[in-house]
Protein backbone atom coordinates (compact mmCIF):
# COMPACT_ATOMS: atom_id res chain seq x y z
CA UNK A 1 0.00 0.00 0.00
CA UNK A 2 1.42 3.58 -1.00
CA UNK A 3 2.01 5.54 1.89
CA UNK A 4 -0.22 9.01 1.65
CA UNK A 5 0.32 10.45 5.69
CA UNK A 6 3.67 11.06 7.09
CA UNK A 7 3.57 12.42 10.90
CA UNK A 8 6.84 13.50 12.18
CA UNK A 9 7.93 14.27 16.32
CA UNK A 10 9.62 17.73 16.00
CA UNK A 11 12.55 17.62 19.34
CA UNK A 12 15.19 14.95 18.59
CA UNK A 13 13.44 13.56 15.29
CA UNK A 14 12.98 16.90 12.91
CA UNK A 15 15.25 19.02 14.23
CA UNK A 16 19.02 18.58 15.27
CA UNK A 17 20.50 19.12 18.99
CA UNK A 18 20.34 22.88 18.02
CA UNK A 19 16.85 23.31 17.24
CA UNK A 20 17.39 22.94 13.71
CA UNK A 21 15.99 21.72 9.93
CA UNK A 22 19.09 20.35 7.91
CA UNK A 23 19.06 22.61 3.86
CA UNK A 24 18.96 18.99 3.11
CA UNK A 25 15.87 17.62 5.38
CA UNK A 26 13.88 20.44 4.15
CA UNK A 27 14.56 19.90 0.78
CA UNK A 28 13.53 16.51 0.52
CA UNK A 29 10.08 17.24 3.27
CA UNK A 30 9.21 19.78 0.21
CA UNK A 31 10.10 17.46 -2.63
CA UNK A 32 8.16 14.36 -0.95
CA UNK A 33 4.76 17.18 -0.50
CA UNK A 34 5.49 18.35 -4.14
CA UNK A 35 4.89 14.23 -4.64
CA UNK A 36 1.38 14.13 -2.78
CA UNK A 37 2.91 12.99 0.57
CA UNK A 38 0.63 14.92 3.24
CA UNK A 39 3.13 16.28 6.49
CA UNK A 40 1.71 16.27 10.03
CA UNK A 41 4.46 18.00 12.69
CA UNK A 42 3.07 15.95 15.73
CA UNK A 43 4.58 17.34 19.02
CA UNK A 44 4.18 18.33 22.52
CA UNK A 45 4.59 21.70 21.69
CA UNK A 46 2.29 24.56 21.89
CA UNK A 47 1.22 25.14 18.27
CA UNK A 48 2.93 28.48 18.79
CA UNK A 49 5.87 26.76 19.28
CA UNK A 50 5.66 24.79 16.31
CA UNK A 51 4.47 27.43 13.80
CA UNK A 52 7.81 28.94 12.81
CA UNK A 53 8.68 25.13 11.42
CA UNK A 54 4.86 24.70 9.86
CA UNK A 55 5.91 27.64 7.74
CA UNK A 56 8.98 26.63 6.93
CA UNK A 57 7.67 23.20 5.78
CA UNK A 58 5.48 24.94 3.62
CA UNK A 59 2.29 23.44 5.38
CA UNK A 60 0.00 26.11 4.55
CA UNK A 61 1.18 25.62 0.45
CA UNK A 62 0.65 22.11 0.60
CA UNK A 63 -2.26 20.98 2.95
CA UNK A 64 -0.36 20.05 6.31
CA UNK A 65 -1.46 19.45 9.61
CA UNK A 66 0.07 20.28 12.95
CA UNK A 67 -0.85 17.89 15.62
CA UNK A 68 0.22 19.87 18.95
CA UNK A 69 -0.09 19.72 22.76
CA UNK A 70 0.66 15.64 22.38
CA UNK A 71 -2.53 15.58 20.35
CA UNK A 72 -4.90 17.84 22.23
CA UNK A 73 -5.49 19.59 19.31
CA UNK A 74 -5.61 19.12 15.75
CA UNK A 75 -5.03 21.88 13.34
CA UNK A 76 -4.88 22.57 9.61
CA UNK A 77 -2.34 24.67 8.00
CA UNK A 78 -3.71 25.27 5.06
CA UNK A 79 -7.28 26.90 6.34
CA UNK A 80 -6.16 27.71 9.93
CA UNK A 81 -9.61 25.77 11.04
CA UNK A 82 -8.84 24.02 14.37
CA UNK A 83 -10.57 20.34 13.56
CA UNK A 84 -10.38 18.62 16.70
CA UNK A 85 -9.40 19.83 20.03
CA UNK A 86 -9.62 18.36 23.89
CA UNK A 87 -9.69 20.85 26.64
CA UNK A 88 -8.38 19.54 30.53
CA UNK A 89 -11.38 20.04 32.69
CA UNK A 90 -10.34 22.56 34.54
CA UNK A 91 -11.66 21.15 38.03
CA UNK A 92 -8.52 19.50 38.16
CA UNK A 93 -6.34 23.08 38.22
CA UNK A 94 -6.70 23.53 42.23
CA UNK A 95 -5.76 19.68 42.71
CA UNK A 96 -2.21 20.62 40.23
CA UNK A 97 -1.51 23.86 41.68
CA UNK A 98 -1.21 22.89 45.86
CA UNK A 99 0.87 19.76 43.73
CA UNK A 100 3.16 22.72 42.49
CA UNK A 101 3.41 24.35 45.56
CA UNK A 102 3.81 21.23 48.11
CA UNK A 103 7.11 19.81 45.93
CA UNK A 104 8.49 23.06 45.38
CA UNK A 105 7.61 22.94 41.21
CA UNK A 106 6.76 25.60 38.85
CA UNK A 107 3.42 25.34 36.95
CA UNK A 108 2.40 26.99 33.42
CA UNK A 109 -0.16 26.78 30.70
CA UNK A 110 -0.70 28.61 27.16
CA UNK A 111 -2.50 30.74 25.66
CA UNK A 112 -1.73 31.23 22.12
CA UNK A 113 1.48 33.22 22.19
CA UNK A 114 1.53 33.44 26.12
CA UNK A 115 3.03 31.22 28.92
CA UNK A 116 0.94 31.75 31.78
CA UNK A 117 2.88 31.39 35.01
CA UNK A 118 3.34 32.47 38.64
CA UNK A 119 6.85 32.06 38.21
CA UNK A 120 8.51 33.58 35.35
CA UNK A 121 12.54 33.19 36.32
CA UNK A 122 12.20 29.84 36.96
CA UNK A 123 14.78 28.23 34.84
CA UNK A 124 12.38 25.75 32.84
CA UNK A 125 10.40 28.06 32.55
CA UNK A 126 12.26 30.24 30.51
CA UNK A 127 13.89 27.14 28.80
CA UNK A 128 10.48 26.20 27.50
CA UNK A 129 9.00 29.91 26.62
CA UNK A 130 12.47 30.15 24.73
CA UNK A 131 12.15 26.80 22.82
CA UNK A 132 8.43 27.99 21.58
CA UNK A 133 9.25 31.36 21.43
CA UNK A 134 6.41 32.44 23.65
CA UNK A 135 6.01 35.76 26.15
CA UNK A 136 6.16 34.26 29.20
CA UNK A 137 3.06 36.77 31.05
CA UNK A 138 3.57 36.73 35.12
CA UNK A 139 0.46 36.50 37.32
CA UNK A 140 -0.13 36.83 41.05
CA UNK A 141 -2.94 33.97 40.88
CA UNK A 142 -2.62 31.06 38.41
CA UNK A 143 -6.06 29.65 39.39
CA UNK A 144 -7.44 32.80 39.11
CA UNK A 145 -5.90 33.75 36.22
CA UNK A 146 -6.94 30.92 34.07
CA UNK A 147 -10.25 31.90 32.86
CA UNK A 148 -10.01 30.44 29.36
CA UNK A 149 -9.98 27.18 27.72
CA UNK A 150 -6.73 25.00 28.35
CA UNK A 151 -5.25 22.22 26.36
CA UNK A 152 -2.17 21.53 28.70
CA UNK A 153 -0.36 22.39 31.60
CA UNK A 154 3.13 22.18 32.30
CA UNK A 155 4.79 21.51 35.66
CA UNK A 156 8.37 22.18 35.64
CA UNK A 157 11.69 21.38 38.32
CA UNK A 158 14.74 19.27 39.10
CA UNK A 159 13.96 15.52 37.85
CA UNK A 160 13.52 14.21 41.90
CA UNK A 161 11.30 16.35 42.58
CA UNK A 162 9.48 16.00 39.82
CA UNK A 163 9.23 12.03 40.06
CA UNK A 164 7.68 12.39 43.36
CA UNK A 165 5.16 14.68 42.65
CA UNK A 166 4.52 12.27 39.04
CA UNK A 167 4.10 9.50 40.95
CA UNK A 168 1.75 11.07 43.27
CA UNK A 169 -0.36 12.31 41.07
CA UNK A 170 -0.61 9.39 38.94
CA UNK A 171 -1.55 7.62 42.09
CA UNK A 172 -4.57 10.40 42.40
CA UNK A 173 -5.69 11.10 38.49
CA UNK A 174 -4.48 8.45 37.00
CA UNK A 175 -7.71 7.81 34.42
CA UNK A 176 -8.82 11.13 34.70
CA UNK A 177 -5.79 13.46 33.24
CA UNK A 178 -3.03 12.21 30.82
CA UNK A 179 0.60 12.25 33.06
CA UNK A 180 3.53 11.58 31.61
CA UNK A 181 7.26 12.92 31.12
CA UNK A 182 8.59 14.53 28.49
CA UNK A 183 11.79 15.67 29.15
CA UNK A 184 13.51 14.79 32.95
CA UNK A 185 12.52 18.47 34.15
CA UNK A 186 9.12 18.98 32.28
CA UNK A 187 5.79 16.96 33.45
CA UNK A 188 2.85 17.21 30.70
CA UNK A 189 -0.59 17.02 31.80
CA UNK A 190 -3.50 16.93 29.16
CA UNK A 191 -6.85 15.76 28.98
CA UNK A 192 -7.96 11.90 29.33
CA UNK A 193 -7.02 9.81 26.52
CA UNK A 194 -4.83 12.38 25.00
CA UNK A 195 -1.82 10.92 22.67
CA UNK A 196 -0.11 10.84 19.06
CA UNK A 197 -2.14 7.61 18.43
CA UNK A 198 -5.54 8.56 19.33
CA UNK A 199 -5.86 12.00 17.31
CA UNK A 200 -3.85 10.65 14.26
CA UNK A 201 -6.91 8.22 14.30
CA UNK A 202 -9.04 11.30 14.46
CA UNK A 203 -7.43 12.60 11.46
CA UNK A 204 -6.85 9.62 9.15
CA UNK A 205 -11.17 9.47 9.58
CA UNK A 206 -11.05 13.25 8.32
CA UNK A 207 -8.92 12.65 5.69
CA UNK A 208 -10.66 8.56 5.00
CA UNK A 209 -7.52 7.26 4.86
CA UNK A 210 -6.34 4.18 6.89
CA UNK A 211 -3.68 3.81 9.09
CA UNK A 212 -1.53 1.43 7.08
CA UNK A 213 -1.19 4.61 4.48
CA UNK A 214 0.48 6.49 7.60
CA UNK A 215 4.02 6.72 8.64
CA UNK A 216 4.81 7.96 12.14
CA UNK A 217 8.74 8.95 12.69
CA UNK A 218 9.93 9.78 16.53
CA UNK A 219 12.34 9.07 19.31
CA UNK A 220 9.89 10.00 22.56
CA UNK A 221 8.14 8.35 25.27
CA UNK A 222 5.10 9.91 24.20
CA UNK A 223 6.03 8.95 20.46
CA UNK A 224 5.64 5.62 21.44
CA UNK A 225 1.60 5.04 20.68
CA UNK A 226 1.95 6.40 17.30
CA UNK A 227 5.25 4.15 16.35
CA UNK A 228 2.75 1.35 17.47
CA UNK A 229 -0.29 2.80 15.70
CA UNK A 230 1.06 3.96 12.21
CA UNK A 231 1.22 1.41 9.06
CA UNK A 232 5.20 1.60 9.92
CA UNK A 233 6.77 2.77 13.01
CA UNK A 234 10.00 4.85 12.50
CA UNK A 235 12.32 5.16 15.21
CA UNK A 236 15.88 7.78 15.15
CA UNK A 237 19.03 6.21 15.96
CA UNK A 238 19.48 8.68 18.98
CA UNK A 239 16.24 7.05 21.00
CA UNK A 240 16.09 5.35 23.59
CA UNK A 241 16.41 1.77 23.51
CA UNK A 242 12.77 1.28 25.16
CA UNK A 243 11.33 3.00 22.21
CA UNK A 244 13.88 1.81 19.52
CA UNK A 245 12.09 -1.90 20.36
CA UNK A 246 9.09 -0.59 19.00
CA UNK A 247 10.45 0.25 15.37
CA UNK A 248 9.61 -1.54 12.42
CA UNK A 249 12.49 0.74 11.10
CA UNK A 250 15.53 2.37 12.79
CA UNK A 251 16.76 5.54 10.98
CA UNK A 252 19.61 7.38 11.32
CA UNK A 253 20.06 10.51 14.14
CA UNK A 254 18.67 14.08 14.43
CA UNK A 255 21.97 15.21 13.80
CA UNK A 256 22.33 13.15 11.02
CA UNK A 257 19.55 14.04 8.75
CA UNK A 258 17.61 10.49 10.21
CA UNK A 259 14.27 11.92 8.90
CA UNK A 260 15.43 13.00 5.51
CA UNK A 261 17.31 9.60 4.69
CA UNK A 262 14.43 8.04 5.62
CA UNK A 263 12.08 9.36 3.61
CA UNK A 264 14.18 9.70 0.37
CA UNK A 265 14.15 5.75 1.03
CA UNK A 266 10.77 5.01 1.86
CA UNK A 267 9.44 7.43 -0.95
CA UNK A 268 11.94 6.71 -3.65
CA UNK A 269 12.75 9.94 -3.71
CA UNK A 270 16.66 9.44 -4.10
């Protein structure tokens, strides 16, 4: 079967150590669209934070996706129409906050260009407002503060601290919020059921295509369910070894041009 859908992690798969998109990986991302291959930049980022690399990609030209907050919302490039979006109930907010303040932790959550935080030098913080390129806003009350819609918060600290307060809350919400890890010093929380796998389903029914016409390329944790889910499962070199085992492919690194070797390969594009 001809593969129509290629979904592609953005930190450690797209883009180097520096932040980067290789002359040569964008070259061949814009020759395999030219060819019919729809792009979807799936990541944990805020779709602010992924918009710079949308454009660059050429999404808007050629009828890409960006799949952001770890799949809380789906939107496309092209039209700017959001088609599919899941909030966090935002009963939960109190519950994560006195979690924040009892370990010590820094909390945050977006709103478009914005980070939203109590805490704006906190070192993660900044790390993560400068990685998106967002204005981080400083509030004297989060919970009051948060009077719109939310896709995901962000707690932020040293990895020990963090692990405790993952594991407690796991413990407590587990079933009720997505909690997981995405980097040692940055704890995601989204809405129930939230992952790569679950809205690239959402989208393959928009589009009526089936997942065996998808390829999914990451190195994550939270990559993992779409490696599993996608028609083939691409995995860089630089992962982890508990997410290289589920590849059906390994590819070379993000710092050498894994995703663009990949694809010339898999799309005979060479």
């Amino acid at each position: 079967m001809k593969y129509k859908l290629l979904a592609i992690d953005l930190d450690g798969t797209l883009t180097d150590s520096n932040k980067q998109i290789s002359p040569r990986t964008l070259s061949v991302l814009l020759h395999a669209q030219r060819c019919g291959t729809k792009i979807v930049i799936a990541s944990g980022r805020p779709t602010h934070g992924i918009a710079p690399i949308a454009n660059l990609l050429r999404l808007n030209e050629f009828g890409g996706y960006v799949l952001s907050f770890n799949g809380g919302e789906i939107t496309n490039w092209q039209t700017g129409d959001i088609i599919w979006q899941k909030e966090v109930n935002k009963s939960y907010l109190p519950y994560l906050y006195e979690s924040t303040r009892k370990h010590h932790l820094a909390i945050e959550t977006f709103n478009g260009q914005y980070a939203i935080t109590e805490t704006p030098n906190d070192k993660y913080i900044q790390r993560q407002a400068a990685i998106n390129n967002l204005t981080i806003t400083c509030v004297p009350d989060f919970l009051e503060a948060v009077n719109f819609s939310i896709i995901k918060c962000l707690i932020v600290g040293e990895s020990e601290k963090l692990e405790v307060a993952e594991k407690e809350l796991q413990e407590k919400l587990q079933g009720e919020l997505g909690i997981f890890r995405s980097e040692p010093y940055f704890l995601e929380i989204v809405a129930k059921d939230i992952d790569k796998a679950r809205s690239l389903c959402v989208l393959l029914q928009h589009l009526k295509l089936q997942r065996e016409e998808l390829i999914a390329i990451g190195d994550g944790y939270n990559d993992i369910s779409m490696i599993r889910y996608a028609g083939l499962g691409v995995v860089m070199e630089n992962a982890i070894e508990v997410v290289k085992r589920e590849a059906d492919i390994i590819a070379p690194s993000n710092d050498n041009e894994g995703v663009a070797k990949i694809v010339e390969q898999l799309f005979n594009l060479t």
